[in-house]
Protein backbone atom coordinates (compact mmCIF):
# COMPACT_ATOMS: atom_id res chain seq x y z
CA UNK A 1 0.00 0.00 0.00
CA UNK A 2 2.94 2.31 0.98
CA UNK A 3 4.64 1.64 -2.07
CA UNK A 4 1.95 2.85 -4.59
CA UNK A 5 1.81 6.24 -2.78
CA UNK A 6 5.62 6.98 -4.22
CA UNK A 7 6.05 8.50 -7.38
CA UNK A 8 6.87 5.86 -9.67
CA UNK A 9 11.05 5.79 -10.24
CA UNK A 10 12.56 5.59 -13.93
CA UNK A 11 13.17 1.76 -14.75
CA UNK A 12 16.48 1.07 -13.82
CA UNK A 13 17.89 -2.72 -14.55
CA UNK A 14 19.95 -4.03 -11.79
CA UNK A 15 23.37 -3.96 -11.81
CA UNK A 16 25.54 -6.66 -12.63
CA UNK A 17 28.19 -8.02 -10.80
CA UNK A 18 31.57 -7.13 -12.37
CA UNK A 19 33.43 -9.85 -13.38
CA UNK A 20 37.43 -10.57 -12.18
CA UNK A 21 38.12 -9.96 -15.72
CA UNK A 22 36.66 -6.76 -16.03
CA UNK A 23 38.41 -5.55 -13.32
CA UNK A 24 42.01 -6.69 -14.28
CA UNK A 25 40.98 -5.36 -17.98
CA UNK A 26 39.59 -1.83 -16.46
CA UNK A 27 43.23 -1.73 -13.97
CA UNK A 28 45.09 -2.79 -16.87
CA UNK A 29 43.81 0.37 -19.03
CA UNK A 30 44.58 2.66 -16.31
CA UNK A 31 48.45 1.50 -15.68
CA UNK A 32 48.61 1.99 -19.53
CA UNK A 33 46.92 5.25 -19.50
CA UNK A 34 49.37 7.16 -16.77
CA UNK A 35 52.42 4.82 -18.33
CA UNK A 36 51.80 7.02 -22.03
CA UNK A 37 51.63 10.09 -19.89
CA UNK A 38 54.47 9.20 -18.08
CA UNK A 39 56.76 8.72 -20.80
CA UNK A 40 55.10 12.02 -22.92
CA UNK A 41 56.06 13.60 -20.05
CA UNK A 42 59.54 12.45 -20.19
CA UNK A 43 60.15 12.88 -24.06
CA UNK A 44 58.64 16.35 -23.75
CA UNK A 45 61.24 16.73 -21.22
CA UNK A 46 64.13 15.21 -23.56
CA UNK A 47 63.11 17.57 -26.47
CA UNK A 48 63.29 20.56 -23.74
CA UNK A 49 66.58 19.77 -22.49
CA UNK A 50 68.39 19.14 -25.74
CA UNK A 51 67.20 22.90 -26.79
């Protein structure tokens, strides 16, 4: 009875549980991410010293 007196919520499917996999894949992309800005980072410095 309670329930039908709230204003009705968008449809939202439940969530899935994430997967061991997904998680290594999703940590994997970030270590990859800050390694390329690392070593931008550290040619941009290269180029900068050698001028």
């Amino acid at each position: 009875m309670r329930d039908s007196l709230l204003p009705h919520s968008p449809a939202s499917r439940p969530r899935r549980p994430v997967t061991k996999r997904q998680m290594r894949e999703k940590r994997t992309a970030h270590v990859l991410i800050i390694f390329g800005l690392v070593l931008a980072a550290v040619e941009i410095y290269v180029i900068w010293g050698s001028i």
